[in-house]
N, C-alpha and C. Protein backbone atom coordinates (compact mmCIF):
# COMPACT_ATOMS: atom_id res chain seq x y z
N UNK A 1 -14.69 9.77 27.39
CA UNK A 1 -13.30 9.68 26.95
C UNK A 1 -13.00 8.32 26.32
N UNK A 2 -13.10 6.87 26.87
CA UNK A 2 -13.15 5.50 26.76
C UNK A 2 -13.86 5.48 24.81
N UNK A 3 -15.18 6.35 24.70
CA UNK A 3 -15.52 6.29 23.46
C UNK A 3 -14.80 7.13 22.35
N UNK A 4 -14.58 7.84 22.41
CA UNK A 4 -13.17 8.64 21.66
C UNK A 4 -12.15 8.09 21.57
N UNK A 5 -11.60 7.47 22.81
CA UNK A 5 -9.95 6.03 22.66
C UNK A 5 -11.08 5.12 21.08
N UNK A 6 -12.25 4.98 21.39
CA UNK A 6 -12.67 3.47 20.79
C UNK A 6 -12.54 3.67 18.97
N UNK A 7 -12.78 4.92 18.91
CA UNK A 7 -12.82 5.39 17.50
C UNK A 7 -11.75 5.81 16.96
N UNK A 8 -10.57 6.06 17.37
CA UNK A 8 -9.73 6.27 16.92
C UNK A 8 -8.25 5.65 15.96
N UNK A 9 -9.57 3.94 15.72
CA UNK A 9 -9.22 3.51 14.95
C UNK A 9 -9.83 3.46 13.76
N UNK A 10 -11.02 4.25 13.37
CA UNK A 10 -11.63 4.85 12.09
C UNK A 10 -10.67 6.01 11.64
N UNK A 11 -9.95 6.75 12.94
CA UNK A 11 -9.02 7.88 11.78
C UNK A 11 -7.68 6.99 11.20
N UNK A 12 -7.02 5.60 11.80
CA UNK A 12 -6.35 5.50 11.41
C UNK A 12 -6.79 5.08 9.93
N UNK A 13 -7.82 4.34 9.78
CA UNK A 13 -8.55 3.57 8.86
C UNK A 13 -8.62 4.86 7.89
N UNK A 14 -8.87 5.83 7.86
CA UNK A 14 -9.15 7.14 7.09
C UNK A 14 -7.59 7.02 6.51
N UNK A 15 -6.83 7.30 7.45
CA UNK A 15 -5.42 7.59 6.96
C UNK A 15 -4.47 6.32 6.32
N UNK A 16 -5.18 5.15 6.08
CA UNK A 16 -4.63 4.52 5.07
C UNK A 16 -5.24 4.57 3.83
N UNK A 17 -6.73 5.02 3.60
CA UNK A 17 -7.41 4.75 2.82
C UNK A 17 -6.60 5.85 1.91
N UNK A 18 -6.02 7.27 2.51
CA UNK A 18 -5.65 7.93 2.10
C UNK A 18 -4.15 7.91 1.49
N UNK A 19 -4.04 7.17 2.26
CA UNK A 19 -2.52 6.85 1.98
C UNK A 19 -2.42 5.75 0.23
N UNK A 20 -3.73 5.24 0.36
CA UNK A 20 -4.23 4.35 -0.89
C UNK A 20 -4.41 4.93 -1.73
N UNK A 21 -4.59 6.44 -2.05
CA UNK A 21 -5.17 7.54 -2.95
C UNK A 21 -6.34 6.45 -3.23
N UNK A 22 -7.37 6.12 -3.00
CA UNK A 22 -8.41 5.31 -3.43
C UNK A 22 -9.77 6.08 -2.65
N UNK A 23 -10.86 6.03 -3.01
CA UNK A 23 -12.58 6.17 -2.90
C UNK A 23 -12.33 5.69 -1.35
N UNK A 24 -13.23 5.78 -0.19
CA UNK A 24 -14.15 4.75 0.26
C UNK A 24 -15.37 3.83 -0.54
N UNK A 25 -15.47 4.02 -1.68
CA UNK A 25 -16.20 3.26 -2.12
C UNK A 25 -14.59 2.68 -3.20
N UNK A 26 -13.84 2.69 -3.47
CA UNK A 26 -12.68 1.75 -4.06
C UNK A 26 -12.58 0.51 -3.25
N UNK A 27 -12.30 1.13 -1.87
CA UNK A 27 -11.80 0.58 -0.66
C UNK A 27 -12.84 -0.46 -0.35
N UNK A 28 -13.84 -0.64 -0.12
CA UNK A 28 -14.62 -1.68 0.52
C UNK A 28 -15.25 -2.50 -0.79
N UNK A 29 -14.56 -1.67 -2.14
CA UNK A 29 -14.98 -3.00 -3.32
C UNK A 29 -13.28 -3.83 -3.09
N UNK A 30 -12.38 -3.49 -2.72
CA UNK A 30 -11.05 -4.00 -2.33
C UNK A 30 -10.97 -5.62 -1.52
N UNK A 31 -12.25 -4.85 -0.49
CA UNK A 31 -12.17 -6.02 1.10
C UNK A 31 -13.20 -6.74 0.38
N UNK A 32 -13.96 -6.64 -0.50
CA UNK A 32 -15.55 -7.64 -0.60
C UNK A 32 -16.58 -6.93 -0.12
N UNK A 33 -16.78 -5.95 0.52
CA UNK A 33 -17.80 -5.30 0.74
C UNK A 33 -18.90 -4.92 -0.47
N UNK A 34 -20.12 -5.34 -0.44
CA UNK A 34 -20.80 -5.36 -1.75
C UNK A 34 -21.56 -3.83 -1.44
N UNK A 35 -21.58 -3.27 -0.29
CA UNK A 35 -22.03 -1.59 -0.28
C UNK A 35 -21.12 -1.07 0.07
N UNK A 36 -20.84 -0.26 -0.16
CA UNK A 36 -20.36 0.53 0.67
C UNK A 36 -20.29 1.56 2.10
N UNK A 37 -21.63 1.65 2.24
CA UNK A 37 -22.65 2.25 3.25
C UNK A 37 -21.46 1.89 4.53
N UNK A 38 -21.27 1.10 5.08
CA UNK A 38 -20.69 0.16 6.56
C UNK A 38 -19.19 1.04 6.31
N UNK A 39 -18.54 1.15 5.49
CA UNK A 39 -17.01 2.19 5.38
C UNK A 39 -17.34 3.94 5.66
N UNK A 40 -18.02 4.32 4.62
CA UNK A 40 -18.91 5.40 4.83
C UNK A 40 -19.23 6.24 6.28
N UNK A 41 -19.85 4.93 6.87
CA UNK A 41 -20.60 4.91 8.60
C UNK A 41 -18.83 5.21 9.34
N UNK A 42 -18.02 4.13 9.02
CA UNK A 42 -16.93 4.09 9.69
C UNK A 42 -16.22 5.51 9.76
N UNK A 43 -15.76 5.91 8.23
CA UNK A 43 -15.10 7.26 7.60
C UNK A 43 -15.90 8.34 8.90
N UNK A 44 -17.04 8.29 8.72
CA UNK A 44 -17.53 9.56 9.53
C UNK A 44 -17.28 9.47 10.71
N UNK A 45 -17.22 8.45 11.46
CA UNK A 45 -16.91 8.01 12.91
C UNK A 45 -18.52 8.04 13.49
N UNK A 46 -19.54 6.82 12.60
CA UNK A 46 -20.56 6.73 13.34
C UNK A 46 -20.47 5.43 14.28
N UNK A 47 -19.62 4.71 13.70
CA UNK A 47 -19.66 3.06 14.07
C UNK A 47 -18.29 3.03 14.07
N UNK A 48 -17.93 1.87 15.01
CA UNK A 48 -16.52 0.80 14.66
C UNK A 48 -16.50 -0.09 13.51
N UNK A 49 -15.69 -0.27 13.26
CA UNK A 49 -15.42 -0.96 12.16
C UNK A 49 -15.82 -2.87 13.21
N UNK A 50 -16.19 -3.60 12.56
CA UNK A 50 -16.87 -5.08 12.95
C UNK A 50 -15.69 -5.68 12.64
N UNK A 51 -15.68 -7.24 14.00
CA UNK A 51 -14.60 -7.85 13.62
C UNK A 51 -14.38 -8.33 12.13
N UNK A 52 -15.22 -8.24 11.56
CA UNK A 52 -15.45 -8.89 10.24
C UNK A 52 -15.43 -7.78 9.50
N UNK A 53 -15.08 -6.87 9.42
CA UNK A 53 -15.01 -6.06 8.41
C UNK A 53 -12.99 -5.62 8.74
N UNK A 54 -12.49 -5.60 9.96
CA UNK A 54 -11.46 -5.70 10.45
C UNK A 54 -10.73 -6.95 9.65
N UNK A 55 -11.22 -8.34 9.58
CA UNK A 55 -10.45 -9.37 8.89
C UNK A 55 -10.61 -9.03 7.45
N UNK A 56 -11.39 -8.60 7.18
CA UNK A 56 -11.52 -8.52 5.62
C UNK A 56 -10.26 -8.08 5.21
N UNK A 57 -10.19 -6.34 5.57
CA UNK A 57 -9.11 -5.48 5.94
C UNK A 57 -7.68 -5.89 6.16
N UNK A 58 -7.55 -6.65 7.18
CA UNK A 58 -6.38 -7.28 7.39
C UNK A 58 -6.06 -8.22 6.13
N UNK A 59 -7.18 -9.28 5.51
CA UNK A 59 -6.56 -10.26 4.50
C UNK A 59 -6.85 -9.21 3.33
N UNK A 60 -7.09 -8.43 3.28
CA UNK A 60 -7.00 -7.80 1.78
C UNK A 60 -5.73 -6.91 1.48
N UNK A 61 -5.01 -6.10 2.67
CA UNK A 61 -3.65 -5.49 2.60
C UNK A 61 -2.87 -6.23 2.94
N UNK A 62 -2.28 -7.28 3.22
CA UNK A 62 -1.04 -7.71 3.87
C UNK A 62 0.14 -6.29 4.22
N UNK A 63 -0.08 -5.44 3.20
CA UNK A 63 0.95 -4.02 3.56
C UNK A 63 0.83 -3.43 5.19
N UNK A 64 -0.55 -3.45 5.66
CA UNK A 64 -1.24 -2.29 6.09
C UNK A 64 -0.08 -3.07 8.22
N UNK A 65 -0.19 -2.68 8.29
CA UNK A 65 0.39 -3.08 9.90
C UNK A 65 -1.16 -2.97 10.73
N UNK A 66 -1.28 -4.52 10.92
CA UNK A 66 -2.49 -4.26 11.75
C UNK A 66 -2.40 -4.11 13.26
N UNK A 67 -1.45 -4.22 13.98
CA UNK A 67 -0.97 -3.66 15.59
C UNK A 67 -1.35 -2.19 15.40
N UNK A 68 -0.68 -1.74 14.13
CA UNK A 68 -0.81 -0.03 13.72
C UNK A 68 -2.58 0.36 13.44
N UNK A 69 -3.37 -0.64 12.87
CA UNK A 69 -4.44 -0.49 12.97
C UNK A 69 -5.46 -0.18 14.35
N UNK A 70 -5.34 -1.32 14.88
CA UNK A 70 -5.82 -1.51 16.01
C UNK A 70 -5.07 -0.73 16.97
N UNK A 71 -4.22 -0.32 17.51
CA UNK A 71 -3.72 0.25 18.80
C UNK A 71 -2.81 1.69 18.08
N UNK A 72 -2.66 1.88 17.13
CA UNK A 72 -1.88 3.13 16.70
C UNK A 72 -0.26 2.98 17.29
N UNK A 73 0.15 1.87 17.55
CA UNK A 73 1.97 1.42 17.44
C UNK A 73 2.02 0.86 16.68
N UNK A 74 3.41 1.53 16.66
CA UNK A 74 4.61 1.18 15.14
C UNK A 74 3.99 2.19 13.94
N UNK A 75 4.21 1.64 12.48
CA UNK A 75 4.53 1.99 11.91
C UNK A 75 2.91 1.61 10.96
N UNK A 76 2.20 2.98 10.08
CA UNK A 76 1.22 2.25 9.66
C UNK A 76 1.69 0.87 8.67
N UNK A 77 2.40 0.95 7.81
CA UNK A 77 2.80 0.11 7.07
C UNK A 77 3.48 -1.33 7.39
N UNK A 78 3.66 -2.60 7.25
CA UNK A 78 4.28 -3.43 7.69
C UNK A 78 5.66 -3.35 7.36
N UNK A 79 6.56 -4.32 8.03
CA UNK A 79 7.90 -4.57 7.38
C UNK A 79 8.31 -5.37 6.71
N UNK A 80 7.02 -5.64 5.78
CA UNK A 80 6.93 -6.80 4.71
C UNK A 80 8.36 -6.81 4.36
N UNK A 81 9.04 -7.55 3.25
CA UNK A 81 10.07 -6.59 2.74
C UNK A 81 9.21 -7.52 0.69
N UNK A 82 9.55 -6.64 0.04
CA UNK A 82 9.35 -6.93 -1.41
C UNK A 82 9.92 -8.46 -1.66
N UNK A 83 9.67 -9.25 -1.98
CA UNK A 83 9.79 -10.35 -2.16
C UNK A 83 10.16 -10.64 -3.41
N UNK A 84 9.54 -10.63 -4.47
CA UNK A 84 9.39 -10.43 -5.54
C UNK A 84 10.49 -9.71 -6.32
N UNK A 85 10.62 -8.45 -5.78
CA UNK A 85 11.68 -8.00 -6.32
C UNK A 85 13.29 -8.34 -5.74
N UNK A 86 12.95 -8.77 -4.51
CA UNK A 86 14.53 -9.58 -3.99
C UNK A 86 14.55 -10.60 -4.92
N UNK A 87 13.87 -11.44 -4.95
CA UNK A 87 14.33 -12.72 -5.71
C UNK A 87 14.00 -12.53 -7.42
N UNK A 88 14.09 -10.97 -7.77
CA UNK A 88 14.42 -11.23 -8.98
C UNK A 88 15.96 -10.69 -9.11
N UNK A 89 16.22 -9.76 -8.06
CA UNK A 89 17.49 -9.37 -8.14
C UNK A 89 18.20 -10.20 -7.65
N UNK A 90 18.13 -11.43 -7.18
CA UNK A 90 18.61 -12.83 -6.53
C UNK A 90 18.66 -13.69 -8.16
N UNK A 91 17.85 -13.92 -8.71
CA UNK A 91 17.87 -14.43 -9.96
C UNK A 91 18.71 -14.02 -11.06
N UNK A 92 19.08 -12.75 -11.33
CA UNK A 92 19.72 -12.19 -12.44
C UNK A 92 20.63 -11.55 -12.20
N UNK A 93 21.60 -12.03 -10.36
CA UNK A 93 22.56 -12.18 -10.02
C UNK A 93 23.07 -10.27 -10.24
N UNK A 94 22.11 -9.65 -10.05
CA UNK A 94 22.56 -8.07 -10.15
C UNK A 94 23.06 -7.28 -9.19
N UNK A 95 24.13 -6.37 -9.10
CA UNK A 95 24.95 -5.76 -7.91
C UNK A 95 24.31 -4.50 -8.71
N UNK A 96 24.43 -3.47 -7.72
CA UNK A 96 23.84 -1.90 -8.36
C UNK A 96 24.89 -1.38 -7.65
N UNK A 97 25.73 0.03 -8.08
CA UNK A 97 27.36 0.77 -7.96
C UNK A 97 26.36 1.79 -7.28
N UNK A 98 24.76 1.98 -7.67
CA UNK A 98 24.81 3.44 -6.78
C UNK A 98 22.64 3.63 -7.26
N UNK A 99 22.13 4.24 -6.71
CA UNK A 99 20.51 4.41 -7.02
C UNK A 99 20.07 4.54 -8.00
N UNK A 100 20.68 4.67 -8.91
CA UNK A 100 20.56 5.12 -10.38
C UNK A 100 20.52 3.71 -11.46
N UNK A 101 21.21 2.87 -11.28
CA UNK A 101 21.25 1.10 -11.64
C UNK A 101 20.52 0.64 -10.46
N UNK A 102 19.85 0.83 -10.05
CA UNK A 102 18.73 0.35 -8.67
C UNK A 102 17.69 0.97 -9.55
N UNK A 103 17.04 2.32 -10.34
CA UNK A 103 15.96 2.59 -10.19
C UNK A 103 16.11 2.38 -11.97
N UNK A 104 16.98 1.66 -12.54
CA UNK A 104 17.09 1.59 -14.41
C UNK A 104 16.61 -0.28 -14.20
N UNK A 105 16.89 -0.67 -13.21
CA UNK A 105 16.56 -2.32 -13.24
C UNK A 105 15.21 -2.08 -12.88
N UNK A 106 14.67 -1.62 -11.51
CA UNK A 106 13.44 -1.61 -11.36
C UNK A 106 12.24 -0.83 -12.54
N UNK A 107 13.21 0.00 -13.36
CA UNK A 107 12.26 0.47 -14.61
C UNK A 107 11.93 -0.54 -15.40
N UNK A 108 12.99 -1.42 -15.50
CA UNK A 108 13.41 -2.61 -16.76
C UNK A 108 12.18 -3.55 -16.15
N UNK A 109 12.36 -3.96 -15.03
CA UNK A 109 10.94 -5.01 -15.09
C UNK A 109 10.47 -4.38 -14.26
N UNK A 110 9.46 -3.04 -14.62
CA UNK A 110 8.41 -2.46 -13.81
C UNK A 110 7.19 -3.69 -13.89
N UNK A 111 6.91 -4.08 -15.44
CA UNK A 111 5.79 -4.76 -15.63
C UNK A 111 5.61 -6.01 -14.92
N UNK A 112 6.61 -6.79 -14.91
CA UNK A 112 7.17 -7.99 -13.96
C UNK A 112 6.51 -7.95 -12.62
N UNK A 113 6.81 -6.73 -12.21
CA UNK A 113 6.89 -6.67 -10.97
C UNK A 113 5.83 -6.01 -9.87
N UNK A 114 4.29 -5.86 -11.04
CA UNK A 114 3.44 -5.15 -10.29
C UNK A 114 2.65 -5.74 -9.98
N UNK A 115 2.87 -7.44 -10.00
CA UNK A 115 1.77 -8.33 -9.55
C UNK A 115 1.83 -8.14 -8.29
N UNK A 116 3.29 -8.13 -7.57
CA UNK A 116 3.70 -7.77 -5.96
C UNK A 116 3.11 -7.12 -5.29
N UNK A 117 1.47 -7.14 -4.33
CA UNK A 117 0.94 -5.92 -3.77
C UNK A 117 1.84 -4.92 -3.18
N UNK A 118 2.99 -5.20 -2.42
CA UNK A 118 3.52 -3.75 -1.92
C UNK A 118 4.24 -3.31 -2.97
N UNK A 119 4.69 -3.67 -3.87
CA UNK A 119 5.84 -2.98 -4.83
C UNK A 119 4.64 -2.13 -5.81
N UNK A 120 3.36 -2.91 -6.20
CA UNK A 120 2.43 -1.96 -6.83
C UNK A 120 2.23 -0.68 -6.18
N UNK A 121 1.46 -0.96 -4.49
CA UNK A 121 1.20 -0.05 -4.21
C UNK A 121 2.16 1.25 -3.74
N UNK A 122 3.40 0.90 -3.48
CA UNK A 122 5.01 1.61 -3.53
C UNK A 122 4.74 2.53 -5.24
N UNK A 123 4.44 1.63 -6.32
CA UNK A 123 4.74 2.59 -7.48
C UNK A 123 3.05 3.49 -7.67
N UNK A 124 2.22 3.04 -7.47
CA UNK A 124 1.19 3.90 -7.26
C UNK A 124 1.36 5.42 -6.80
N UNK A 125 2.04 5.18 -5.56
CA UNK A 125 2.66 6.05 -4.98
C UNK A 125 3.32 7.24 -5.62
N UNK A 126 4.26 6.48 -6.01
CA UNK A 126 5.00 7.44 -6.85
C UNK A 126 5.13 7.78 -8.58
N UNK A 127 3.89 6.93 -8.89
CA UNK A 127 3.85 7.51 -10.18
C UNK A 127 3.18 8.70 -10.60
N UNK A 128 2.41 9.23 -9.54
CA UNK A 128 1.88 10.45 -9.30
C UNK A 128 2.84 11.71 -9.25
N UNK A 129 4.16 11.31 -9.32
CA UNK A 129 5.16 12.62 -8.90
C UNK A 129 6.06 12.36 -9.87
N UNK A 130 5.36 11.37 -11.14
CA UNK A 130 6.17 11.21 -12.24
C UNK A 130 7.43 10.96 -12.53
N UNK A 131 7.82 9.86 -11.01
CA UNK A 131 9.15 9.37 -11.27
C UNK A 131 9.68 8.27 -12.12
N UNK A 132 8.31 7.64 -12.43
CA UNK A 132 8.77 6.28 -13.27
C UNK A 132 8.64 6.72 -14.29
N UNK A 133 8.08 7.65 -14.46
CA UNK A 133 8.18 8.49 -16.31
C UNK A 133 9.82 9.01 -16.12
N UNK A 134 10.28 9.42 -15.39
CA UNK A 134 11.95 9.91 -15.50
C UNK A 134 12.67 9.06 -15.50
N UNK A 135 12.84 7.75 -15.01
CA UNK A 135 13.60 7.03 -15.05
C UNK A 135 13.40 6.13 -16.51
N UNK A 136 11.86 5.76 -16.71
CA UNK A 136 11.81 5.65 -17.99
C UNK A 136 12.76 5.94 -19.30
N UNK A 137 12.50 7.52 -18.91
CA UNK A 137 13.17 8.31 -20.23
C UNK A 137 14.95 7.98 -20.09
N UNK A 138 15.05 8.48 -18.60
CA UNK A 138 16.21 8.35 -18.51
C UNK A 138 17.03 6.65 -18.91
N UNK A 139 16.12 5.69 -18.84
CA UNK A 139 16.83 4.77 -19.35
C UNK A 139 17.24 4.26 -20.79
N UNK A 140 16.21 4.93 -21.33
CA UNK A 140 16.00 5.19 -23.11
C UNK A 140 17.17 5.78 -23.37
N UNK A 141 17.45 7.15 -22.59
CA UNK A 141 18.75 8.05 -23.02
C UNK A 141 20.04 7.20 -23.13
N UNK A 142 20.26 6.24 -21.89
CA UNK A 142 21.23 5.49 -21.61
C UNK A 142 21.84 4.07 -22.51
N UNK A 143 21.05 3.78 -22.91
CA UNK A 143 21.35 2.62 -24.04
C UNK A 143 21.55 2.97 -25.66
């Protein structure tokens, strides 16, 4: 039983990778891993993941909640909050009346704003369900 608790931080590890839409072989060119073989081993649940493959992990997402890694509490994701995009909406002194001037500013400096690892991986997300193509258009319509 004790070895089943021990691995059950390879499924969480599965379920961010997934959450990454990315390879296991994306993923461990991400952390520095020069094979991939050692993620692979992990994915299947032959091995634990090594403290050193754990720090990699940790300094390569800042997103990822590593309490959520290691022990499966809270939330997988951190409560980073976007940085980047606060202090540009801090900079250009912008109020939004309703989600719609929230998602025409964040169209306006999409490019700006994808150096930000969580705000990239936030639009990754959802550019798959072709929302930044609608707001796109929709902001074209509007001006």
């Amino acid at each position: 039983m004790d070895n089943f608790k021990e691995y059950e931080i390879n499924i969480r590890l599965k379920k961010f990778i997934e959450y990454l839409n990315i390879t296991a072989y994306e993923f461990s060119k991400k952390i520095g891993s020069k094979r991939p073989d050692g993620i692979y081993k992990i994915l299947k649940n032959e091995v634990k993941p090594s403290p050193k493959t754990l720090n990699k992990i940790k300094n390569s997402f800042p997103e990822l909640n590593y309490t959520w890694l290691l022990t499966g509490k809270d939330e997988m994701l951190s409560s980073l909050i976007n940085l980047d995009l606060l202090e540009l909406i801090d900079k250009e002194g912008v109020q939004f009346k309703n989600v719609q001037d929230l998602a025409l500013f964040i169209t306006k400096n999409h490019q700006s704003l994808l150096t930000d690892k969580l705000y990239k991986n936030f639009i990754l997300g959802i550019e798959k369900d072709g929302i930044i193509k609608y707001y796109e258009d929709l902001s074209k319509r509007t001006k």
